[in-house]
N, C-alpha and C. Protein backbone atom coordinates (compact mmCIF):
# COMPACT_ATOMS: atom_id res chain seq x y z
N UNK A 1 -82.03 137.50 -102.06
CA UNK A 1 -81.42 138.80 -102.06
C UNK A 1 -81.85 139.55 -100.80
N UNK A 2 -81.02 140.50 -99.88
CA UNK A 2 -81.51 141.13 -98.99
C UNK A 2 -81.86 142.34 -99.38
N UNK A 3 -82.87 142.86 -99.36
CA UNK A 3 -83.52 143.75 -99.27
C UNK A 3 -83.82 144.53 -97.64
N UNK A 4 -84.24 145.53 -97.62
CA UNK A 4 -84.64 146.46 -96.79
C UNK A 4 -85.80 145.96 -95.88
N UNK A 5 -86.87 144.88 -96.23
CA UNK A 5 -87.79 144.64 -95.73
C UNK A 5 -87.43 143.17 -95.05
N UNK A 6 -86.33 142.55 -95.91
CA UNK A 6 -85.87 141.19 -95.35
C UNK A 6 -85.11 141.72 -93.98
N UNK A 7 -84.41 142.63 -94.32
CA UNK A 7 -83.50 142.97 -92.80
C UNK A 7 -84.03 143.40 -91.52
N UNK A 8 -85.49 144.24 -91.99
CA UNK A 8 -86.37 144.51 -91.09
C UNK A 8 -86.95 142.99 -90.19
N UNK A 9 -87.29 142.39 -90.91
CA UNK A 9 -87.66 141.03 -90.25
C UNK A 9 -86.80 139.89 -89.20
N UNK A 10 -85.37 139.93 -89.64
CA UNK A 10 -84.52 138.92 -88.59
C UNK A 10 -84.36 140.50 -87.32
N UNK A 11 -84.56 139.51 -86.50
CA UNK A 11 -85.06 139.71 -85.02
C UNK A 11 -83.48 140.82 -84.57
N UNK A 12 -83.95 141.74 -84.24
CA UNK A 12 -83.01 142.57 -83.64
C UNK A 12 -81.67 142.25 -84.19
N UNK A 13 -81.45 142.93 -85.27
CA UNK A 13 -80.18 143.11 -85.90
C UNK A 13 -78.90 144.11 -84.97
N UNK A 14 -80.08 145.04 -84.68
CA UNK A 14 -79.02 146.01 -83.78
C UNK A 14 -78.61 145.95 -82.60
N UNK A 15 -79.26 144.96 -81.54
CA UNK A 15 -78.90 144.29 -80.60
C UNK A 15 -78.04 143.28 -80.82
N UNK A 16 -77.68 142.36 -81.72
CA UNK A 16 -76.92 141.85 -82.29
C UNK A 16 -75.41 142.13 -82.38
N UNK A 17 -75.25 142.98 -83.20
CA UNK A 17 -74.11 144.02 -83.79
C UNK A 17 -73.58 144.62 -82.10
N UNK A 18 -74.45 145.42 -81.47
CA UNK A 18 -74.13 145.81 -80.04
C UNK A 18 -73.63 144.70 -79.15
N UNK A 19 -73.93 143.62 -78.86
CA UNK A 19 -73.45 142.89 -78.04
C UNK A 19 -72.23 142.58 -78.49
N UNK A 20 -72.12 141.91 -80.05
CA UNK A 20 -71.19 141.80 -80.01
C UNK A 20 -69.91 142.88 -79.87
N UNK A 21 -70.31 144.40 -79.89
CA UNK A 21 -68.83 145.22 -79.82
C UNK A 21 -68.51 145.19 -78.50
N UNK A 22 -69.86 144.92 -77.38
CA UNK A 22 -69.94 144.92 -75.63
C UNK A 22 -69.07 144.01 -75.50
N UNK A 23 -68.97 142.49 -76.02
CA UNK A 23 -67.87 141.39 -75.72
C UNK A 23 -66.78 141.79 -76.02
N UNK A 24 -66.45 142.41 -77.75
CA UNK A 24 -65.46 142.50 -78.03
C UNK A 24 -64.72 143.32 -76.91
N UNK A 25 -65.01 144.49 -76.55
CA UNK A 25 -64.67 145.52 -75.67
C UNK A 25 -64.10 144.66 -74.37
N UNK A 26 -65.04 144.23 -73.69
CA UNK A 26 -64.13 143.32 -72.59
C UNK A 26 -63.88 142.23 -72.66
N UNK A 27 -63.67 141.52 -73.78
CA UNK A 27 -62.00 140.58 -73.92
C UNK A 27 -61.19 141.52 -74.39
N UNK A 28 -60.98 142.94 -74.42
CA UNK A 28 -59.89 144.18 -74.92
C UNK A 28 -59.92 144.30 -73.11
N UNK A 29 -60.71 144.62 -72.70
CA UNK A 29 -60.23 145.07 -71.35
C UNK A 29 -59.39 143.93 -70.35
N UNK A 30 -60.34 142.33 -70.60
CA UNK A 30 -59.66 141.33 -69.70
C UNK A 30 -58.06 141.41 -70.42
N UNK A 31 -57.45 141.40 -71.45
CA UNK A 31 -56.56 140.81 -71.94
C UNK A 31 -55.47 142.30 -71.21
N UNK A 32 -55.86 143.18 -71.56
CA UNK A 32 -55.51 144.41 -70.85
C UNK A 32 -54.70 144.32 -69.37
N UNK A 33 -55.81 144.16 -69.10
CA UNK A 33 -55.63 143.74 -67.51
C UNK A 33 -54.64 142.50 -66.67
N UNK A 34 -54.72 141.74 -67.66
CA UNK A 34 -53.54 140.70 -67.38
C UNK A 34 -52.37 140.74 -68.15
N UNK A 35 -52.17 141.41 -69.19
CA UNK A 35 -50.69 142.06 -69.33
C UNK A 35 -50.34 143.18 -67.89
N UNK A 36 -50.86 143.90 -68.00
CA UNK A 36 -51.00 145.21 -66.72
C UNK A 36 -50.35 144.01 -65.26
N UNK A 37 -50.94 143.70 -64.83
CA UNK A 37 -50.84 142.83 -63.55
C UNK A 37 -49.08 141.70 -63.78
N UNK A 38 -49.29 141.04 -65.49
CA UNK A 38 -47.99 140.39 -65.29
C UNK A 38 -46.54 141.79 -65.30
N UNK A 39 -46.93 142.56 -65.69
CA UNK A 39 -46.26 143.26 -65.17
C UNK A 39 -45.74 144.02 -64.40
N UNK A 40 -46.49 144.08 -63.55
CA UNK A 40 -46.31 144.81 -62.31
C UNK A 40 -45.57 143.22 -60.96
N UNK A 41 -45.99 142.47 -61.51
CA UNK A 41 -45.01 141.55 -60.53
C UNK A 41 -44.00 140.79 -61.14
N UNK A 42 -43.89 141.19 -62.28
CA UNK A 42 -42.24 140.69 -62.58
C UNK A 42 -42.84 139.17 -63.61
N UNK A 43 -43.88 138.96 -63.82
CA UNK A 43 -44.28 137.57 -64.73
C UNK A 43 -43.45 137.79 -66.12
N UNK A 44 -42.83 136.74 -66.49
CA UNK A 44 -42.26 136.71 -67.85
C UNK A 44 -43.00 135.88 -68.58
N UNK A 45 -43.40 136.21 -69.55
CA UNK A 45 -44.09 135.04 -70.45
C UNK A 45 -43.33 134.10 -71.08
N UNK A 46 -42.02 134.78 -71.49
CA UNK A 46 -41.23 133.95 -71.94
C UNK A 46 -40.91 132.84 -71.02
N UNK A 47 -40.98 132.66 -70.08
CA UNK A 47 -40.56 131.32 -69.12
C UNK A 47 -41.90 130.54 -69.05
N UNK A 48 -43.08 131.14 -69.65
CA UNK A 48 -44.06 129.91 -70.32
C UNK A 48 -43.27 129.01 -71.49
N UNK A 49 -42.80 129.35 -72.22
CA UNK A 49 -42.49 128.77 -73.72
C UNK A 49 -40.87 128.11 -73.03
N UNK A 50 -40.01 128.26 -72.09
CA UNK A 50 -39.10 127.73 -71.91
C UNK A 50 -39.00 126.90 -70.76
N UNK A 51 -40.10 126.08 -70.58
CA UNK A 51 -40.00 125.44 -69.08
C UNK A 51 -39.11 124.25 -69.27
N UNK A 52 -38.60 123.73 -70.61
CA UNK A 52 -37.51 122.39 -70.68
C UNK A 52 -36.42 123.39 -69.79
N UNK A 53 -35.86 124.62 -69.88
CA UNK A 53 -34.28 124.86 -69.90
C UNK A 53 -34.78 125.47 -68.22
N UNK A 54 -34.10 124.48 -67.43
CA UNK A 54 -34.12 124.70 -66.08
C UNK A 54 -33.13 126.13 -65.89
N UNK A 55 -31.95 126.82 -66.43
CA UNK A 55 -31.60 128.11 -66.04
C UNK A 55 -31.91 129.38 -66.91
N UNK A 56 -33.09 129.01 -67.63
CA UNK A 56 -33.21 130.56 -68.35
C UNK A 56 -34.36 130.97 -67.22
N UNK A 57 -35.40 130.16 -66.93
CA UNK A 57 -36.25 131.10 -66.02
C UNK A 57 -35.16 131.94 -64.78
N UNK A 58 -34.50 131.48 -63.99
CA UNK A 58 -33.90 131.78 -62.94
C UNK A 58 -33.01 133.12 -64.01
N UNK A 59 -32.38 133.19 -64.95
CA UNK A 59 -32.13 134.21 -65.36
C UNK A 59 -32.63 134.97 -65.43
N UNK A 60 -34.02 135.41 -65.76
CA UNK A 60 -34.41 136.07 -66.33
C UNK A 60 -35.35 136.82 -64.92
N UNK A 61 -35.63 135.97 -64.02
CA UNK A 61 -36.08 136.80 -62.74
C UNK A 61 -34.58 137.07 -61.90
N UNK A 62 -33.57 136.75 -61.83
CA UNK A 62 -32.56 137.41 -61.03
C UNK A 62 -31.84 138.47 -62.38
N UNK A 63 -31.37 140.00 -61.33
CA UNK A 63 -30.32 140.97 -62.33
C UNK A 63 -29.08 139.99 -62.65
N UNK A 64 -28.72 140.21 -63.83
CA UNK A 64 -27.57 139.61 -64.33
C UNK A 64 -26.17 140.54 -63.39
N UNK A 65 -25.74 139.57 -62.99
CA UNK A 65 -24.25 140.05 -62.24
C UNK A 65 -25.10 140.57 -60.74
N UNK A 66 -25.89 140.39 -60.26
CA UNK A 66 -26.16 140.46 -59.05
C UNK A 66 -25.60 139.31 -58.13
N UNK A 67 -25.91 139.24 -56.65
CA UNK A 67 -25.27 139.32 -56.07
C UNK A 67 -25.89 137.61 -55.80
N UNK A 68 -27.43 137.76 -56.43
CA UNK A 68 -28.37 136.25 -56.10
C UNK A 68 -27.40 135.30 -57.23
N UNK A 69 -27.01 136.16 -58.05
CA UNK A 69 -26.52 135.69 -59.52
C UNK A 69 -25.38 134.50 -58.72
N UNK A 70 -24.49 136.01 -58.33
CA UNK A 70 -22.86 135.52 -57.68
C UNK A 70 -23.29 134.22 -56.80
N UNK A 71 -23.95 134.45 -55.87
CA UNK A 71 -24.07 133.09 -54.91
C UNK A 71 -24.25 131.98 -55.61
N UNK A 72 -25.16 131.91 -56.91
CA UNK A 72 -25.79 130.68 -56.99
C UNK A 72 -25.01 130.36 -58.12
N UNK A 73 -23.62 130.99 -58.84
CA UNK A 73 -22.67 130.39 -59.32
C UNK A 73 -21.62 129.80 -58.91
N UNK A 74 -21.32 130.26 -57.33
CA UNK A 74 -20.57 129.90 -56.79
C UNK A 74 -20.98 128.51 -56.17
N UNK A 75 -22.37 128.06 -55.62
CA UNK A 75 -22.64 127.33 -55.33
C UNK A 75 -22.14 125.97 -56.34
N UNK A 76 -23.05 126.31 -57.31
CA UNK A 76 -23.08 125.46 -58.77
C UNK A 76 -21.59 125.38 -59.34
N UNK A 77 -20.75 126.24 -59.37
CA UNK A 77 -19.69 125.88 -60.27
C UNK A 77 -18.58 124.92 -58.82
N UNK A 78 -18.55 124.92 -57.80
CA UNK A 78 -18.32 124.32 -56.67
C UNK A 78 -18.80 123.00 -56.22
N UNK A 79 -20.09 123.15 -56.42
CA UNK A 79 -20.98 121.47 -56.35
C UNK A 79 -20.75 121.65 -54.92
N UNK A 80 -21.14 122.43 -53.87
CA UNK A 80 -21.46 122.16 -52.57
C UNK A 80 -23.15 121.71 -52.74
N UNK A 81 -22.65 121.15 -51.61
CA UNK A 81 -23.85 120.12 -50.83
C UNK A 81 -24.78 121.01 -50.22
N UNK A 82 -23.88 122.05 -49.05
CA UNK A 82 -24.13 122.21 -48.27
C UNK A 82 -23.75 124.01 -47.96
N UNK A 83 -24.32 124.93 -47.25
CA UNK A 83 -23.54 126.61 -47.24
C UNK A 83 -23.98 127.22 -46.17
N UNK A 84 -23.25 128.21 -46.28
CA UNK A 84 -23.68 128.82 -45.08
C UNK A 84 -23.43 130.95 -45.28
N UNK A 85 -23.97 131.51 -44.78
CA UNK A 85 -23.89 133.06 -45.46
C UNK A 85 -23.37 134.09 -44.51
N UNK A 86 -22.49 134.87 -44.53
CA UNK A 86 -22.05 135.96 -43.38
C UNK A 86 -22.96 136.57 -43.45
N UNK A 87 -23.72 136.74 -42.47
CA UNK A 87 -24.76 137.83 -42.36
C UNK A 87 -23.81 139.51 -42.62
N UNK A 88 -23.09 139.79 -41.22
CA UNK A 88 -22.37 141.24 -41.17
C UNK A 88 -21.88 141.34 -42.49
N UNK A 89 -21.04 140.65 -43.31
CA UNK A 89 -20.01 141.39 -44.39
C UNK A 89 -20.88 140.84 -45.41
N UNK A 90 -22.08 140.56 -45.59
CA UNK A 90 -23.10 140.50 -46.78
C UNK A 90 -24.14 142.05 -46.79
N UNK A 91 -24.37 142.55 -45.02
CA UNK A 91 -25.44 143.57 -45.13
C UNK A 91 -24.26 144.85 -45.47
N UNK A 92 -23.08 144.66 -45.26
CA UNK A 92 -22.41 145.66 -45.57
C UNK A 92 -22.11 146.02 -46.99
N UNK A 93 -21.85 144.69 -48.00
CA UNK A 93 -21.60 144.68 -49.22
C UNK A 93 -22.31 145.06 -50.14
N UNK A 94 -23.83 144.83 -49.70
CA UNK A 94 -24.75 145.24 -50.69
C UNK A 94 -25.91 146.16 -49.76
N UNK A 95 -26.96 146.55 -50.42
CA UNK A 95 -27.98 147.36 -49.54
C UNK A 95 -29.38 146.69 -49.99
N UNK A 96 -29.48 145.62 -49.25
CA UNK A 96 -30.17 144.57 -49.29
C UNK A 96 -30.49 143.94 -48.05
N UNK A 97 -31.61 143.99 -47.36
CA UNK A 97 -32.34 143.21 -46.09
C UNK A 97 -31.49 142.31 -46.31
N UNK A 98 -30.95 141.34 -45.14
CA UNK A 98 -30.30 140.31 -45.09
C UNK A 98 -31.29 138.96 -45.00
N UNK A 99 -32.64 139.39 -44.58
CA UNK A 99 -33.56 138.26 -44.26
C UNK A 99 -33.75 137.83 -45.73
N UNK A 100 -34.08 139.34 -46.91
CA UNK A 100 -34.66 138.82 -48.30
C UNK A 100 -33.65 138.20 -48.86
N UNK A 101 -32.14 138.44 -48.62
CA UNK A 101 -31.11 137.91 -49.36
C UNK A 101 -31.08 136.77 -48.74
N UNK A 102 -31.26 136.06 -48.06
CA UNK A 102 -30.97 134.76 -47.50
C UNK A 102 -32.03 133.71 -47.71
N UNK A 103 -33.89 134.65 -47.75
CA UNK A 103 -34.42 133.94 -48.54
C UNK A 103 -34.74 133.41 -50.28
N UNK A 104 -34.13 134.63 -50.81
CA UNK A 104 -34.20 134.73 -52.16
C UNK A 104 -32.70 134.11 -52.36
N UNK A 105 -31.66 133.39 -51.71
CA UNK A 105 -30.37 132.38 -51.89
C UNK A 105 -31.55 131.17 -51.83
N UNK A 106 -31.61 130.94 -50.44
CA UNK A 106 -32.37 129.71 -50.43
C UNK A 106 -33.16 129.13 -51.56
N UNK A 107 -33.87 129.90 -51.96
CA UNK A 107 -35.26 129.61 -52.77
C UNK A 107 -34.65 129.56 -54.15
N UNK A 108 -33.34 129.94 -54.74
CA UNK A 108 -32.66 129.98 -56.08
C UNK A 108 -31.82 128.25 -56.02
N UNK A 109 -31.41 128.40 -54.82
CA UNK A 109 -30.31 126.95 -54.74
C UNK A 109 -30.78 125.93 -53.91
N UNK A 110 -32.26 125.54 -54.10
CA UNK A 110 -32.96 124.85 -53.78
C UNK A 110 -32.65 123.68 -53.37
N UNK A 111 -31.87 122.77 -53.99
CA UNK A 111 -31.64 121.15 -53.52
C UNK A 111 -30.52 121.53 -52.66
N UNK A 112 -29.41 122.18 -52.99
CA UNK A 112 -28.46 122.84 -52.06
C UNK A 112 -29.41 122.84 -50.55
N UNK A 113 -28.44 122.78 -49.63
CA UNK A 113 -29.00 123.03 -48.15
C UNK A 113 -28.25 124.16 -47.61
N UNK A 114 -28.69 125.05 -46.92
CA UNK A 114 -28.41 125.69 -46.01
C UNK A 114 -27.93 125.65 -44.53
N UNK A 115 -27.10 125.64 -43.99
CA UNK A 115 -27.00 125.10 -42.49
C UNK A 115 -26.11 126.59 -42.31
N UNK A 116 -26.79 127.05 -41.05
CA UNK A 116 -25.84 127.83 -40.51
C UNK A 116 -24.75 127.48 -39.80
N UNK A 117 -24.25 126.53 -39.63
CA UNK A 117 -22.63 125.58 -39.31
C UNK A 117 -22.26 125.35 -40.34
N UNK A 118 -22.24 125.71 -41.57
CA UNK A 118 -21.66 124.50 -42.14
C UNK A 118 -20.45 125.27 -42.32
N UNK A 119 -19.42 123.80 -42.74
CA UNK A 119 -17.72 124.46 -43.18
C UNK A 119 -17.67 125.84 -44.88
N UNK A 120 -18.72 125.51 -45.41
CA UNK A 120 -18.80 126.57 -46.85
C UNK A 120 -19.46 127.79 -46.32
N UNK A 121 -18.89 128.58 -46.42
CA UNK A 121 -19.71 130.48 -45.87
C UNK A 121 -18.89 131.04 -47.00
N UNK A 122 -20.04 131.92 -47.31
CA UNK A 122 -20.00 132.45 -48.73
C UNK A 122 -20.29 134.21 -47.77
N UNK A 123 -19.17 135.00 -48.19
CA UNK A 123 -19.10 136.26 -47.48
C UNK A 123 -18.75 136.83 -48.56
N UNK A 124 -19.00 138.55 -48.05
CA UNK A 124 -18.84 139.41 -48.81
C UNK A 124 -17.51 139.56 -48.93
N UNK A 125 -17.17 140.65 -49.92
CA UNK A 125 -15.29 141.22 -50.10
C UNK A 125 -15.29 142.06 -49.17
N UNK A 126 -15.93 142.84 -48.56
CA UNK A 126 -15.46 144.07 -47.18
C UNK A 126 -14.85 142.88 -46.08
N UNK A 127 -15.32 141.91 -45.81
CA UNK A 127 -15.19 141.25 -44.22
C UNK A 127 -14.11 139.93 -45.11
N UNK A 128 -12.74 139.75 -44.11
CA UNK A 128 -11.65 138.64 -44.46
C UNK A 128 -12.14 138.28 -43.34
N UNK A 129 -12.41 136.56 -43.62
CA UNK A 129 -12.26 135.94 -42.96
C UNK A 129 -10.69 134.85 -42.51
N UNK A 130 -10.18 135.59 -40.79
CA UNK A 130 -8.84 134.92 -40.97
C UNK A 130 -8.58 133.63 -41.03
N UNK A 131 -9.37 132.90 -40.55
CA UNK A 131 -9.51 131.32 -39.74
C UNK A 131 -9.89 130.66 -41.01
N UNK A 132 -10.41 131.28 -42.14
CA UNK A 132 -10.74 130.46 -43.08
C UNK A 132 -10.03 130.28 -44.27
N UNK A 133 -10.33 129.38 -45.44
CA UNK A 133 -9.37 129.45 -46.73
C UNK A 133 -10.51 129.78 -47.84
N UNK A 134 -9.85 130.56 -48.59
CA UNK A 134 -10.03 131.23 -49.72
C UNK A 134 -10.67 129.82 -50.72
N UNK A 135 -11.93 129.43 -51.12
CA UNK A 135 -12.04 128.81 -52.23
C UNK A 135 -12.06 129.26 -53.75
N UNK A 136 -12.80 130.63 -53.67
CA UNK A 136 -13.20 130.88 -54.75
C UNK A 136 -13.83 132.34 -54.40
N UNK A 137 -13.77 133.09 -55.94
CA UNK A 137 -14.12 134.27 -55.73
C UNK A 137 -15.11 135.02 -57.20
N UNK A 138 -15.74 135.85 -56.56
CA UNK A 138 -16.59 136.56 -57.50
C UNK A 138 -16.66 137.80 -57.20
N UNK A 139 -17.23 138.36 -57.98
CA UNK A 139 -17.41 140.30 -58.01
C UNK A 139 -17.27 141.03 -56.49
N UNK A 140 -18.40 139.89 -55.89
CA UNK A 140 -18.99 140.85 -54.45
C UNK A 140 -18.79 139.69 -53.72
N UNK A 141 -18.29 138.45 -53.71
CA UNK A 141 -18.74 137.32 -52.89
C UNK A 141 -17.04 136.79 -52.71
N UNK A 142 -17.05 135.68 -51.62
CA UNK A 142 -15.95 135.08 -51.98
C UNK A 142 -16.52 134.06 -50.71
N UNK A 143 -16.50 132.64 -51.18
CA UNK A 143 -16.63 131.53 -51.00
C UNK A 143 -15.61 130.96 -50.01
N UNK A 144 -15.40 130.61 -48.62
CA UNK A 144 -14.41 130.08 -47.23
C UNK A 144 -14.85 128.78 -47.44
N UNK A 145 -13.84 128.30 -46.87
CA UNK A 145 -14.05 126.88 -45.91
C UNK A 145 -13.44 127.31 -44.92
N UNK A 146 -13.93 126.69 -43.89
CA UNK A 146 -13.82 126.90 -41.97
C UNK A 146 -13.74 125.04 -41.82
């Protein structure tokens, strides 16, 4: 039975009890802190639990109906090899650095290649291109061959 004199005897009960609320407290603060941080750079957890389905992550870091969206359907529903991007009638279409939009294309349509020659240029709707033919079209984009 515990008694008053038994509890007195095991060795620092109250140092005990204290440490453990000191741990509890910062695994509350670490766990804190790394929600805080995945959020501030855009981390989805959910694309931990879905790494089989190769297009939900890419959804879920590009805006739906954006413009990274438009390119990389046009790419995909097309099956080019190969593309190429109007710089002028892309910085006009949207208000978007042309360097980040060309790296954030690249880095979405990865096995796809990029060549700045190539016959596929994917331009905005402000700029017609005359010399070229119409493949295909989306919101803000529309897909040439040259």
């Amino acid at each position: 039975m515990i008694t008053v004199k038994n509890l007195k005897k095991i060795p620092n009960i109250k140092r005990i009890f204290q440490q453990k609320k000191v741990l509890s407290l910062l695994v509350f603060i670490f766990i804190f802190e790394i929600l805080l941080i995945s959020h501030r750079v855009g981390f989805y957890f959910n694309n931990l639990f879905a790494l089989n389905n190769n297009n939900e992550a890419l959804l879920n870091v590009m805006v739906r109906g954006s413009v990274l969206q438009q390119a990389q359907e046009i790419i995909n529903e097309n099956k080019l090899n190969e593309y190429s991007l109007d710089e002028p009638s892309l910085t006009k279409e949207i208000y978007y650095p042309y360097n980040n939009l060309l790296q954030r294309v690249i880095e979405i349509n990865y096995p796809v290649i990029f060549k700045k020659k190539s016959k596929f240029m994917i331009a905005g709707i402000s700029n017609k291109i005359e010399q070229c033919r119409i493949i295909s079209k989306k919101n803000n984009l529309i897909l040439y061959e040259c």
